[in-house]
C-alpha atoms as a PDB file:
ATOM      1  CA  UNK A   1      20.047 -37.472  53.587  1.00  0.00           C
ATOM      2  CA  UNK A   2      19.936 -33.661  52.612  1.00  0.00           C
ATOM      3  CA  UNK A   3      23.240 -31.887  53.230  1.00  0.00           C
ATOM      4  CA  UNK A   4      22.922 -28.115  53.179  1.00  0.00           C
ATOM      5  CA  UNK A   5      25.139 -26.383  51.986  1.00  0.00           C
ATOM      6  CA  UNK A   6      25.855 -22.745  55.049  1.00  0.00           C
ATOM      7  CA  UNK A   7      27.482 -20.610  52.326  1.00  0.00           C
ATOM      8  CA  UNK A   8      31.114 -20.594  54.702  1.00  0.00           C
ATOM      9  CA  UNK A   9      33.979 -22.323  54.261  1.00  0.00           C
ATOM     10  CA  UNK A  10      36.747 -24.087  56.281  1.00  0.00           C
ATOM     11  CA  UNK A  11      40.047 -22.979  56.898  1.00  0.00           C
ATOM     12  CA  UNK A  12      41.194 -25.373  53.408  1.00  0.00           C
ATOM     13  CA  UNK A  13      38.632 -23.314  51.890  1.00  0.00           C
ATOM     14  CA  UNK A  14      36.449 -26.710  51.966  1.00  0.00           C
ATOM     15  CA  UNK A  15      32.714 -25.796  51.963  1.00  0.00           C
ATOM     16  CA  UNK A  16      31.244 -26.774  54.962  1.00  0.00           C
ATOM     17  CA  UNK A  17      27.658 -28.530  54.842  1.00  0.00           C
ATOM     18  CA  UNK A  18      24.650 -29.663  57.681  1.00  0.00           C
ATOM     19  CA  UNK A  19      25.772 -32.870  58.969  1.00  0.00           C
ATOM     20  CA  UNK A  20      29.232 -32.078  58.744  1.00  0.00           C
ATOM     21  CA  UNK A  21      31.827 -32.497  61.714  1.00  0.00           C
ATOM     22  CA  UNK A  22      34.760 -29.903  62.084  1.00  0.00           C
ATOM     23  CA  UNK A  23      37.432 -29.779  64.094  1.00  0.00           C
ATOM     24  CA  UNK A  24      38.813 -26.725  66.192  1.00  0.00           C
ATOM     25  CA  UNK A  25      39.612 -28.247  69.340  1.00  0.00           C
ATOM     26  CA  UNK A  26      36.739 -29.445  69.838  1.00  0.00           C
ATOM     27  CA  UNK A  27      34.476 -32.027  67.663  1.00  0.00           C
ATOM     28  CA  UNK A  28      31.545 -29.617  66.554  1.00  0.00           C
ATOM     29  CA  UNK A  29      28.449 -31.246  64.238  1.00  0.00           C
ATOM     30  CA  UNK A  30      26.945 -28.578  62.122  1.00  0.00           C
ATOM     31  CA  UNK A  31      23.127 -28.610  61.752  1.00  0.00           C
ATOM     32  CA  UNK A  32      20.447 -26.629  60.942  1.00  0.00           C
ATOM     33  CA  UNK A  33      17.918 -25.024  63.778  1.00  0.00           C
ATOM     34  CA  UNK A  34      15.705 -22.467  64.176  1.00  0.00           C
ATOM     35  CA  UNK A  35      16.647 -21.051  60.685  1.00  0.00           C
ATOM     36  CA  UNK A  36      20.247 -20.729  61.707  1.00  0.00           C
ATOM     37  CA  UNK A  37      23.595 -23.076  60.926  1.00  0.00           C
ATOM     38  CA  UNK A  38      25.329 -23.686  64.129  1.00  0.00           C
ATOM     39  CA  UNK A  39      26.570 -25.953  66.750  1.00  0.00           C
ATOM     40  CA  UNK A  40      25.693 -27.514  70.007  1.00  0.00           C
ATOM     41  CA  UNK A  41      28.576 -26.427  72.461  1.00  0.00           C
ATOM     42  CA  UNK A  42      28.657 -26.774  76.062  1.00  0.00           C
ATOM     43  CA  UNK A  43      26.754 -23.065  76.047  1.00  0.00           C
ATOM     44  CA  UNK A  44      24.258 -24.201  73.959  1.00  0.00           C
ATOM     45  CA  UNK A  45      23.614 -23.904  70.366  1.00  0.00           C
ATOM     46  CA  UNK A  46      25.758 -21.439  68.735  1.00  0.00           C
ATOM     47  CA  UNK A  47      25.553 -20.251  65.466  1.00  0.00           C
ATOM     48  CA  UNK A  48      28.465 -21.032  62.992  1.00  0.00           C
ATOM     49  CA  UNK A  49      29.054 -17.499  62.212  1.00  0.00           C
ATOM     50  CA  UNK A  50      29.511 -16.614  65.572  1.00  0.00           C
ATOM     51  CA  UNK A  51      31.660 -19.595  66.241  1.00  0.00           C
ATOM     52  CA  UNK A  52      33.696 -18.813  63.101  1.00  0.00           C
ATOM     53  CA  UNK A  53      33.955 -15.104  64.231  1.00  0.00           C
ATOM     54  CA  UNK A  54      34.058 -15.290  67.669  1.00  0.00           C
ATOM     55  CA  UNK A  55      36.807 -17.795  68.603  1.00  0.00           C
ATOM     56  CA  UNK A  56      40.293 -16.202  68.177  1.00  0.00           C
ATOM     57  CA  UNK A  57      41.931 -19.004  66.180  1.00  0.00           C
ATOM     58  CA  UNK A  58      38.455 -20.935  65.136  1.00  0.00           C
ATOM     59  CA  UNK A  59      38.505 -19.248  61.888  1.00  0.00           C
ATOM     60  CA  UNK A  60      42.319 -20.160  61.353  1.00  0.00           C
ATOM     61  CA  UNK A  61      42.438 -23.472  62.499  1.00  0.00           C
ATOM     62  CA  UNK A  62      38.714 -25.137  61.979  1.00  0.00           C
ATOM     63  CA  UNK A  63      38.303 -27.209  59.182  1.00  0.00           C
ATOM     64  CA  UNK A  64      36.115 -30.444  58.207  1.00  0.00           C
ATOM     65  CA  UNK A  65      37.315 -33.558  59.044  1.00  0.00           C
ATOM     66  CA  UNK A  66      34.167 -35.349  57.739  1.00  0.00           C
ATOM     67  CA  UNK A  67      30.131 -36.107  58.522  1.00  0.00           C
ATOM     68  CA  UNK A  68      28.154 -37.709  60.330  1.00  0.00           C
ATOM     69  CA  UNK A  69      26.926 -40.159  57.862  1.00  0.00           C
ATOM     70  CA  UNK A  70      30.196 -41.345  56.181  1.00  0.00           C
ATOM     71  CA  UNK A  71      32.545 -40.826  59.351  1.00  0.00           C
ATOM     72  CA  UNK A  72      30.286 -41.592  62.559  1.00  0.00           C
ATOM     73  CA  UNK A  73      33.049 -43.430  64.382  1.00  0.00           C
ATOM     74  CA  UNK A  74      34.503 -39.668  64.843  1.00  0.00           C
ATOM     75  CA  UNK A  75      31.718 -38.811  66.903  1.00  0.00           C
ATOM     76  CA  UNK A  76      31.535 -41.859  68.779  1.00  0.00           C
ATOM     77  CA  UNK A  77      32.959 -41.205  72.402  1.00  0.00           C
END
């Protein structure tokens, strides 16, 4: 289990990490592809920096609420 660390923090000022899941009104896993840190949304992947700088409130309101290998019933559906 390797957790990388994408150099941007949450909204707690929590570092946010690969494998992570944060919240923003929507359930978003962070991983690594292509070279990039991002998210699968219903667009595609998205990086996190554009999610982060793109969403009017994302970068207010998102924050981690934990990952996918301590917390996996909060991705469970």
């Amino acid at each position: 289990m390797l957790m990388q660390y994408t150099g941007i923090k949450d909204k707690n000022g929590r570092e946010i990490y690969e494998g992570d899941i944060f919240d923003s009104h929507f359930k978003w896993i962070v991983e690594f592809n292509n070279g990039m840190f991002g998210c699968q949304t219903n667009a595609g992947f998205s990086t996190l920096n554009y999610l982060l700088a793109n969403r009017a409130k994302a970068k207010t309101e998102s924050y981690v609420i934990g990952n996918i290998y301590e917390n996996p019933e909060l991705i469970k559906k």
